[in-house]
Protein backbone atom coordinates (compact mmCIF):
# COMPACT_ATOMS: atom_id res chain seq x y z
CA UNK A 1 0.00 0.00 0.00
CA UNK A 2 2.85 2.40 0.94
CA UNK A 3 4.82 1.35 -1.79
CA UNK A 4 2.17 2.49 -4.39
CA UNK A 5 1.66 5.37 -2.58
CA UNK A 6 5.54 6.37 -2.72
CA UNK A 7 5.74 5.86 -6.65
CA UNK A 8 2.30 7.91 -7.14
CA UNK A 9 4.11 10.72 -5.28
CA UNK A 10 7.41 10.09 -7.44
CA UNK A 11 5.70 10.28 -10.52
CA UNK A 12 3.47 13.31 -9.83
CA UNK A 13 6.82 15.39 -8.56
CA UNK A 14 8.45 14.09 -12.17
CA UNK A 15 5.40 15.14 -13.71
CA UNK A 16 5.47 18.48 -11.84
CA UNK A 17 9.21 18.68 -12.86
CA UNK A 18 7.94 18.66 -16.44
CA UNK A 19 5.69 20.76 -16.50
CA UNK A 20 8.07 23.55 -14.66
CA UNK A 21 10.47 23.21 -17.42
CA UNK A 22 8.10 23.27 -20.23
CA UNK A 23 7.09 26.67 -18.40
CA UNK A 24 10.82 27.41 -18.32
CA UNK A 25 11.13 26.88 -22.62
CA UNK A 26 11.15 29.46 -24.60
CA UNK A 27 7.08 29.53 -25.87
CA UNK A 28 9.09 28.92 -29.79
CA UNK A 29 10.79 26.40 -28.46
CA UNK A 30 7.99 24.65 -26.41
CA UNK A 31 5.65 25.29 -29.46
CA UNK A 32 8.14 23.42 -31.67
CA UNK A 33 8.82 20.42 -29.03
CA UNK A 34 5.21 19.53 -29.20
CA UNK A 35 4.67 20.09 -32.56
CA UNK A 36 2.74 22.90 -32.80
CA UNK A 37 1.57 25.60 -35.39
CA UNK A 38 -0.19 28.93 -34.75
CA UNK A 39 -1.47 30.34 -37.79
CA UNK A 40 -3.80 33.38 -38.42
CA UNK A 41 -7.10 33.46 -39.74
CA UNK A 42 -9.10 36.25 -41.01
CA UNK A 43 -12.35 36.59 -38.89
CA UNK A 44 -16.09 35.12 -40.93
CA UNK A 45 -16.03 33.20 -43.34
CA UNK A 46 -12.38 32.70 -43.30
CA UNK A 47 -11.95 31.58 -39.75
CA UNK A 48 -15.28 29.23 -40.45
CA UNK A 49 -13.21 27.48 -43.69
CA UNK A 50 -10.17 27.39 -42.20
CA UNK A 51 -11.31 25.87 -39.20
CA UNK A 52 -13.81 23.10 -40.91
CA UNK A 53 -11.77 22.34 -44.08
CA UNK A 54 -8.01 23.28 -44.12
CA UNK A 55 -7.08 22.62 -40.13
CA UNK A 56 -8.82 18.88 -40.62
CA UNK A 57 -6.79 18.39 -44.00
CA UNK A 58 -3.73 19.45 -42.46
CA UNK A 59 -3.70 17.36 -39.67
CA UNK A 60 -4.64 14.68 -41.70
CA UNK A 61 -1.37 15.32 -43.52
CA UNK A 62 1.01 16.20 -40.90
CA UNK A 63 0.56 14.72 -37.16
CA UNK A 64 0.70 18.34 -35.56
CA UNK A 65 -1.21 20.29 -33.59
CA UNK A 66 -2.52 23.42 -35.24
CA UNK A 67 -4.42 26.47 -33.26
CA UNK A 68 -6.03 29.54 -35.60
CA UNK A 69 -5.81 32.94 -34.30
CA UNK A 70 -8.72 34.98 -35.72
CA UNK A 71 -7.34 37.95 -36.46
CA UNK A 72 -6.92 41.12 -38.78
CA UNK A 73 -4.40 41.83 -41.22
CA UNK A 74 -3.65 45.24 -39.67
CA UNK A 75 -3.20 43.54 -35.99
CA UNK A 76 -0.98 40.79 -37.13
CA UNK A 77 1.82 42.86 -38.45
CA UNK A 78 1.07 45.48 -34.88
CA UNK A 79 1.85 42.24 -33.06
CA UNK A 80 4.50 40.56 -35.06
CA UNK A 81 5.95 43.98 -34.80
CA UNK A 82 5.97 44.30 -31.34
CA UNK A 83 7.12 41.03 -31.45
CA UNK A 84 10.09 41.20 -33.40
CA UNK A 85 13.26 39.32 -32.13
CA UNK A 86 11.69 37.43 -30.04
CA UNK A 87 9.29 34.66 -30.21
CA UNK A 88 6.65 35.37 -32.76
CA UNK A 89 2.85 34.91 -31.53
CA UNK A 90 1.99 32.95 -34.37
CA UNK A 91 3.59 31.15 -37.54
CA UNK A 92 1.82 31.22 -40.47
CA UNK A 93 0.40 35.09 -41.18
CA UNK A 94 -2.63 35.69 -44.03
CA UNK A 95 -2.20 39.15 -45.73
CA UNK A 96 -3.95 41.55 -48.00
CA UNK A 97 -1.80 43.59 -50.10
CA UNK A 98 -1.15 46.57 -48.03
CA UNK A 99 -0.28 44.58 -44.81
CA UNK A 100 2.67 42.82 -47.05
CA UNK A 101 4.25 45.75 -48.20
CA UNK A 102 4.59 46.27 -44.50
CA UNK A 103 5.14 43.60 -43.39
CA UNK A 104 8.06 43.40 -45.96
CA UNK A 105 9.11 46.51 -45.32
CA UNK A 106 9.81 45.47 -41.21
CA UNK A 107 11.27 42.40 -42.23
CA UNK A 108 8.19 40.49 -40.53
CA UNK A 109 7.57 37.77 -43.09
CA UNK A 110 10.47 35.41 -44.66
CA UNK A 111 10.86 34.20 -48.00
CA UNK A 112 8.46 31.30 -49.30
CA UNK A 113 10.49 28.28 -50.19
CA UNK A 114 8.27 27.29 -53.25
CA UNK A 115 10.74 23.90 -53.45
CA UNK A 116 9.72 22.75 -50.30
CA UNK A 117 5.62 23.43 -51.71
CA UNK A 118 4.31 20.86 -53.65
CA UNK A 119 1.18 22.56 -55.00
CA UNK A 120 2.62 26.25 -55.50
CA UNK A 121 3.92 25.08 -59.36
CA UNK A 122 -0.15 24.41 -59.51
CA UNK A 123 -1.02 27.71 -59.30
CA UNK A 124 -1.47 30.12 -62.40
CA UNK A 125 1.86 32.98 -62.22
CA UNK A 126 -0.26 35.74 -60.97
CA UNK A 127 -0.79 34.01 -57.96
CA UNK A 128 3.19 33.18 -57.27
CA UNK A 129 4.86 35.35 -55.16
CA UNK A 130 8.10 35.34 -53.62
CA UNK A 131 6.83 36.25 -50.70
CA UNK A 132 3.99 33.58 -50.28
CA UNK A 133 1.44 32.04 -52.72
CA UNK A 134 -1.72 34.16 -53.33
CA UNK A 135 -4.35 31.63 -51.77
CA UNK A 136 -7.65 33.69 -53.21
CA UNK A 137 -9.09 36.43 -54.18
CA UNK A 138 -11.28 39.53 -53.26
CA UNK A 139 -13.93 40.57 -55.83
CA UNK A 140 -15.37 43.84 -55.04
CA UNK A 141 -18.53 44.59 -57.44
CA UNK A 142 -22.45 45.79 -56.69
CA UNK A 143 -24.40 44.85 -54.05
CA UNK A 144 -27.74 45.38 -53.94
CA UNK A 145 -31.43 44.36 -52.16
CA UNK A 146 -33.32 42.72 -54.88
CA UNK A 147 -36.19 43.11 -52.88
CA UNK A 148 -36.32 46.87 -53.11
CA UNK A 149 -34.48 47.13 -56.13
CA UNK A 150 -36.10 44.61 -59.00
CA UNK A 151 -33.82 46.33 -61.70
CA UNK A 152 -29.81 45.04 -60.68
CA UNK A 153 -27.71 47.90 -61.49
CA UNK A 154 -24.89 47.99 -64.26
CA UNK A 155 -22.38 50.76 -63.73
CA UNK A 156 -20.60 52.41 -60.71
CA UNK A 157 -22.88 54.98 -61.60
CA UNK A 158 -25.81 54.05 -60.69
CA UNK A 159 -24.93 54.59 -57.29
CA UNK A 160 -25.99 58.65 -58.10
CA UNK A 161 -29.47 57.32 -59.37
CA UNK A 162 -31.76 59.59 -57.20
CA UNK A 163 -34.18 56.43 -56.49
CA UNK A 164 -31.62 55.86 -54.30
CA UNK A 165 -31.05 58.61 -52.34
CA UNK A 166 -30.59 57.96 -48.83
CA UNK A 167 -29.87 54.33 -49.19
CA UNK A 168 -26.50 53.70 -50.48
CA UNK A 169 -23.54 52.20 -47.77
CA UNK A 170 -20.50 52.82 -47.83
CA UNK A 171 -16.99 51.75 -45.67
CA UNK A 172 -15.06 54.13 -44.61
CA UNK A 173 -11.07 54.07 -46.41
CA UNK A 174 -9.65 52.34 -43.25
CA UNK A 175 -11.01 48.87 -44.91
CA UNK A 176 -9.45 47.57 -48.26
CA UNK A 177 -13.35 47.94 -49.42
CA UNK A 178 -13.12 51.45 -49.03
CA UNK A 179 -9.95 52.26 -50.83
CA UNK A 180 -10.33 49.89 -53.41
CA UNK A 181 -13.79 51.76 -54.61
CA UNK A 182 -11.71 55.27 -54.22
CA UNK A 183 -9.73 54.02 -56.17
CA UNK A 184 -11.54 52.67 -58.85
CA UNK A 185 -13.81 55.70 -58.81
CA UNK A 186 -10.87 57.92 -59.00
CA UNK A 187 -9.36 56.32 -62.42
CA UNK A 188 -13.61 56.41 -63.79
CA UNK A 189 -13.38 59.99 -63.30
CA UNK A 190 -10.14 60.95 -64.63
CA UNK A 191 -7.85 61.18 -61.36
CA UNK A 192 -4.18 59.69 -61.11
CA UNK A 193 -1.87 58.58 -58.81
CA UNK A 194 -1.11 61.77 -57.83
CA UNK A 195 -4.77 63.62 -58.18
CA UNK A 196 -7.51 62.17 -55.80
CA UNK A 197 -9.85 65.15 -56.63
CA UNK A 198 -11.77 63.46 -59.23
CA UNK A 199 -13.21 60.61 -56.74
CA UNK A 200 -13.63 63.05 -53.87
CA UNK A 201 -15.50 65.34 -56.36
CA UNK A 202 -17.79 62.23 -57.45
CA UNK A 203 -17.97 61.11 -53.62
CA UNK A 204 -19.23 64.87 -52.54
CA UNK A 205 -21.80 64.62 -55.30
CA UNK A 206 -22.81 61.16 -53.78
CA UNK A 207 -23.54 62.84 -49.79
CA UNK A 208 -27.31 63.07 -50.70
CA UNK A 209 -27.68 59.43 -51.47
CA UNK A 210 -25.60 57.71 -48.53
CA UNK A 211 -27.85 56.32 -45.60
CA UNK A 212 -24.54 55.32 -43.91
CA UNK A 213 -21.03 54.59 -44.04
CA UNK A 214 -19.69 51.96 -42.09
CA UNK A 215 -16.40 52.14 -39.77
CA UNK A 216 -15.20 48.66 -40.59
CA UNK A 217 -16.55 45.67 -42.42
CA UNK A 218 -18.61 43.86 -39.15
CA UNK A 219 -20.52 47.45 -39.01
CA UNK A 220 -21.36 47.34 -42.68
CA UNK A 221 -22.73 43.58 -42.33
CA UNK A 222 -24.47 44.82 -39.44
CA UNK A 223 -26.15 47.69 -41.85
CA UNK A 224 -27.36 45.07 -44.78
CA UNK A 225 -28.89 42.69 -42.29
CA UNK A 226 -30.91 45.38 -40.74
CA UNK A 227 -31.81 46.30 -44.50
CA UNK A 228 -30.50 50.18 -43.67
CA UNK A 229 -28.92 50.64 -46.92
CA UNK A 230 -30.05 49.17 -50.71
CA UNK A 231 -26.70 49.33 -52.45
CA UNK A 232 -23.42 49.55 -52.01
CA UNK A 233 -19.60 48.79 -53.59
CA UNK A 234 -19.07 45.18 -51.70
CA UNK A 235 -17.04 41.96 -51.47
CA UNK A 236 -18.18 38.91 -53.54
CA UNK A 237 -17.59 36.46 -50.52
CA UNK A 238 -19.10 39.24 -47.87
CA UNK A 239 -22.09 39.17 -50.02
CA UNK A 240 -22.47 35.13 -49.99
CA UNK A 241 -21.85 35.07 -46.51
CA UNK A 242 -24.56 37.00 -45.76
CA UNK A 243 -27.11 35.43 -48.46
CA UNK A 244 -26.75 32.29 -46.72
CA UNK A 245 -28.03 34.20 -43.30
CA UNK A 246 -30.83 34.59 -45.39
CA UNK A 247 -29.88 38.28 -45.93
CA UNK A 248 -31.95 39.45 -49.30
CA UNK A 249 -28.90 40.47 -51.47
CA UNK A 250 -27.41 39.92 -54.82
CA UNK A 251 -23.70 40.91 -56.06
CA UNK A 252 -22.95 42.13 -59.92
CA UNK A 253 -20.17 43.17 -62.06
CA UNK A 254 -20.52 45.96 -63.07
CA UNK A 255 -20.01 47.21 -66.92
CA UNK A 256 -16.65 48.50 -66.40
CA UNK A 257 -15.78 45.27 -64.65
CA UNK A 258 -14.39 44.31 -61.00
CA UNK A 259 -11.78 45.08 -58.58
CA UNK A 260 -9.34 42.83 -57.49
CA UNK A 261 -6.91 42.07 -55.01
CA UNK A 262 -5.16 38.95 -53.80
CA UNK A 263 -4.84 37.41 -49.81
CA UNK A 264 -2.33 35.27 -49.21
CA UNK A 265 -0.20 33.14 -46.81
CA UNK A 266 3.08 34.01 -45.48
CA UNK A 267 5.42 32.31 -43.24
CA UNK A 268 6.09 34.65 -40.54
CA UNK A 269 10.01 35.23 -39.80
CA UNK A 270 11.36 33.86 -36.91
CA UNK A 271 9.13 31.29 -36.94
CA UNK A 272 10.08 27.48 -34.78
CA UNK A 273 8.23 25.66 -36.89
CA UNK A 274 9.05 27.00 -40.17
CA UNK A 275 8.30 23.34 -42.26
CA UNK A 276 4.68 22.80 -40.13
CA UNK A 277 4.05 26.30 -42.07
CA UNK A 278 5.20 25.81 -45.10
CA UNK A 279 3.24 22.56 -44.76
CA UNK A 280 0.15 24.51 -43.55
CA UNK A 281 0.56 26.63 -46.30
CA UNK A 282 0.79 24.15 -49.07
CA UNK A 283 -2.24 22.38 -47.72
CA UNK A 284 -4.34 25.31 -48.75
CA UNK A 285 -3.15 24.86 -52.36
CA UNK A 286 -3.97 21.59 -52.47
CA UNK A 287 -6.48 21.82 -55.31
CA UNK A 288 -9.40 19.49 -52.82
CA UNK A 289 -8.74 22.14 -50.13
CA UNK A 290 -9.20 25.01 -52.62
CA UNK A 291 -12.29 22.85 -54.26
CA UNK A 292 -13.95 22.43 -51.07
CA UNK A 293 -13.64 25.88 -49.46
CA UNK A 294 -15.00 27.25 -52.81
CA UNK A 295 -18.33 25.80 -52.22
CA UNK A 296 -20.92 27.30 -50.03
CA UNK A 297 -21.06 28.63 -46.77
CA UNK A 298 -17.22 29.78 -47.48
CA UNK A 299 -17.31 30.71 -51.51
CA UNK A 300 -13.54 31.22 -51.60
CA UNK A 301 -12.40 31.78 -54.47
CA UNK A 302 -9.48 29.67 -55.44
CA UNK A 303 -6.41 30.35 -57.06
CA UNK A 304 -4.67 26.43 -58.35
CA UNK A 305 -5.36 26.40 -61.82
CA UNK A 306 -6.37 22.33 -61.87
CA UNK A 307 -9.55 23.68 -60.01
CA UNK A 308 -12.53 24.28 -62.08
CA UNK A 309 -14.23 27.44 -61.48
CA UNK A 310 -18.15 26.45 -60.22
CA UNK A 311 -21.42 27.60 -58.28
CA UNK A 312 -21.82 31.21 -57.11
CA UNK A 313 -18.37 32.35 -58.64
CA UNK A 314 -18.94 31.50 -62.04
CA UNK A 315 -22.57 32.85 -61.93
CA UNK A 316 -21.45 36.12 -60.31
CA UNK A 317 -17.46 36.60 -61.37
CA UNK A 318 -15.75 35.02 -63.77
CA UNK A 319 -16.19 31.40 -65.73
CA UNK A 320 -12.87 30.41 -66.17
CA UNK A 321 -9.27 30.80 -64.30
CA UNK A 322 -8.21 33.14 -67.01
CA UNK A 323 -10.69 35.26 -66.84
CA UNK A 324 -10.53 35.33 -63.39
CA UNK A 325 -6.67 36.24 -62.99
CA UNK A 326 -7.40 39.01 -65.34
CA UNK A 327 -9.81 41.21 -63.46
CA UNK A 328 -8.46 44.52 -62.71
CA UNK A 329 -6.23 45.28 -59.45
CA UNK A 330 -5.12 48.64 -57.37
CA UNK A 331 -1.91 49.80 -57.28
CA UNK A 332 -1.83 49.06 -53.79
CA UNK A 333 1.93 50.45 -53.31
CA UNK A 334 1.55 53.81 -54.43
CA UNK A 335 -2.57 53.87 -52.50
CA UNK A 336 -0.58 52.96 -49.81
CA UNK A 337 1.90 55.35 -49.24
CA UNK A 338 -1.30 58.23 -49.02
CA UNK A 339 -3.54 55.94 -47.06
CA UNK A 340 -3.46 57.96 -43.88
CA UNK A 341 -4.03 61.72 -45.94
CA UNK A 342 -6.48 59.84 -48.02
CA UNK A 343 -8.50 58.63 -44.97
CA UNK A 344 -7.84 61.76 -43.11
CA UNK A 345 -9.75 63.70 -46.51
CA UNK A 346 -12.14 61.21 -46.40
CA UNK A 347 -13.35 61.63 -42.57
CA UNK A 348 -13.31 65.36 -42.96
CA UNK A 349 -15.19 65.48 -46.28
CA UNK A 350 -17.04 62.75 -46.38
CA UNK A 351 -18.01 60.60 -43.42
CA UNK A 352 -21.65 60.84 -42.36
């Protein structure tokens, strides 16, 4: 009786030893012992696919622990930031444009090693990037309440239709939404680079129609489900996301075609575990991975060329690969470098 008492007690105090020096490691170090990947995840839709389709093909790939941080593109490169030289808070980051030129820029992401990544040959040029595969795309078109509106619009401008007055949304320019349609409205209009006037001209013009403009993308959602606004500029995948709420709204192309921009996957430098992200990473290429998340609830759109284009985004986008890699983009490197005068104009002028 005493003698299985005495090696209980042994092997809780070696258990307690363990667990002292685990505390003791270095949280990279201790992440890569036990096998371990922290990757961020964009919150909606993209937590929701990444958590129900890549994390369970990944793990079915690679015995390894994987947790997803749901978090924004903007906070990730604060915190790998604040982070930097030490142990990074996560492994694998996913980026819009602007948050890789800075995240570049500080050094916060490393190289991809497309060797070491099956699937990345799979995907179409555009989507190759030296800095991390482009893993989909952001469509930005029309949205619009078919209930209320039993015409669907065609052009940017319809947005100044005065049936509409008092009912188109907006977001304001710290989203990619909202600089992405200044944009595009600015080269419509005439502007440059250089010459924002044209779009703030067109956008002063617009002040009678807007019901609202949102201060992030959760506050816009929150605007179309309590049917506040009619039409707006809007994300393909935002829109799908919220027609399977049972939200009444459509998207469109319009005339003059879409916007464009590419997310993608990075692995983060300084990383413990830099082959769990790479394999992470790959996994979302996989062509089943990209298949599956591309059907509804998610509707992401994918971006390996042996997947054929189906459902929702060949109805509302594009029919083929081609075409898809082909819609229009933003100069996101030169947008950038005005973004905080441009969203300064914007909440002086503009902002209701």
């Amino acid at each position: 009786m005493n003698e299985r008492f005495l090696m209980t007690r042994r092997e809780l105090l070696m258990a307690g030893g363990a667990l002292a020096l685990g505390a003791l490691l270095p949280a990279g170090r201790a992440r890569a012992e036990a096998g371990k990947l922290v990757a961020a995840t964009y919150p909606g839709t993209w937590s929701e696919a990444h958590r129900n389709v890549l994390k369970p093909a990944f793990q079915k790939r690679v015995d390894a622990g994987v947790t997803q941080s749901i978090i924004l593109g903007t906070d990730q490169v604060a915190r790998l930031a604040a982070a930097k030289g030490q142990t990074p808070p996560f492994d694998v980051a996913i980026f819009d444009p602007p948050q890789v030129l800075d995240a570049v820029r500080q050094g916060l992401i490393a190289e991809y090693p497309a060797a070491q990544s099956p699937h990345y040959a799979e995907l179409l040029p555009v989507y190759q990037d030296r800095w991390g595969p482009k893993v989909s795309m952001q469509v930005i078109g029309l949205a619009y309440n078919p209930e209320r509106i039993k015409t669907p619009p065609k052009r940017w401008d319809d947005l100044w239709d005065p049936q509409y007055r008092g009912r188109v949304g907006m977001t304001a320019l710290n989203s990619q939404l909202g600089l992405a349609f200044l944009a595009e409205l600015n080269r419509l209009r005439g502007g440059s680079s250089s010459d924002f006037e044209p779009a703030f001209r067109a956008l002063r013009e617009l002040l009678p129609a807007l019901g609202a403009v949102a201060a992030n993308l959760g506050a816009f959602a929150t605007l179309w489900q309590q049917e506040q606004i009619d039409i707006a500029p809007y994300n393909f995948n935002f829109v799908q996301t919220l027609k399977a709420k049972g939200v009444p709204v459509e998207f469109v192309v319009p005339e003059t075609g879409a916007v464009a921009w590419h997310t993608s996957l990075h692995v983060v430098a300084g990383t413990t575990v830099p082959e769990l992200a790479v394999q992470y990473i790959d996994t979302h290429l996989d062509p089943l991975v990209q298949a599956a998340m591309m059907q509804p609830p998610y509707d992401v759109i994918p971006t390996n060329g042996k997947v054929a284009l189906a459902g929702a985004v060949t109805q509302s986008v594009a029919k083929t690969q081609d075409a898809l890699a082909a819609l229009r983009g933003v100069d996101w490197a030169v947008l950038t470098e005005q973004r905080s005068a441009l969203i300064e104009r914007f909440n002086r002028e503009i902002r209701v």
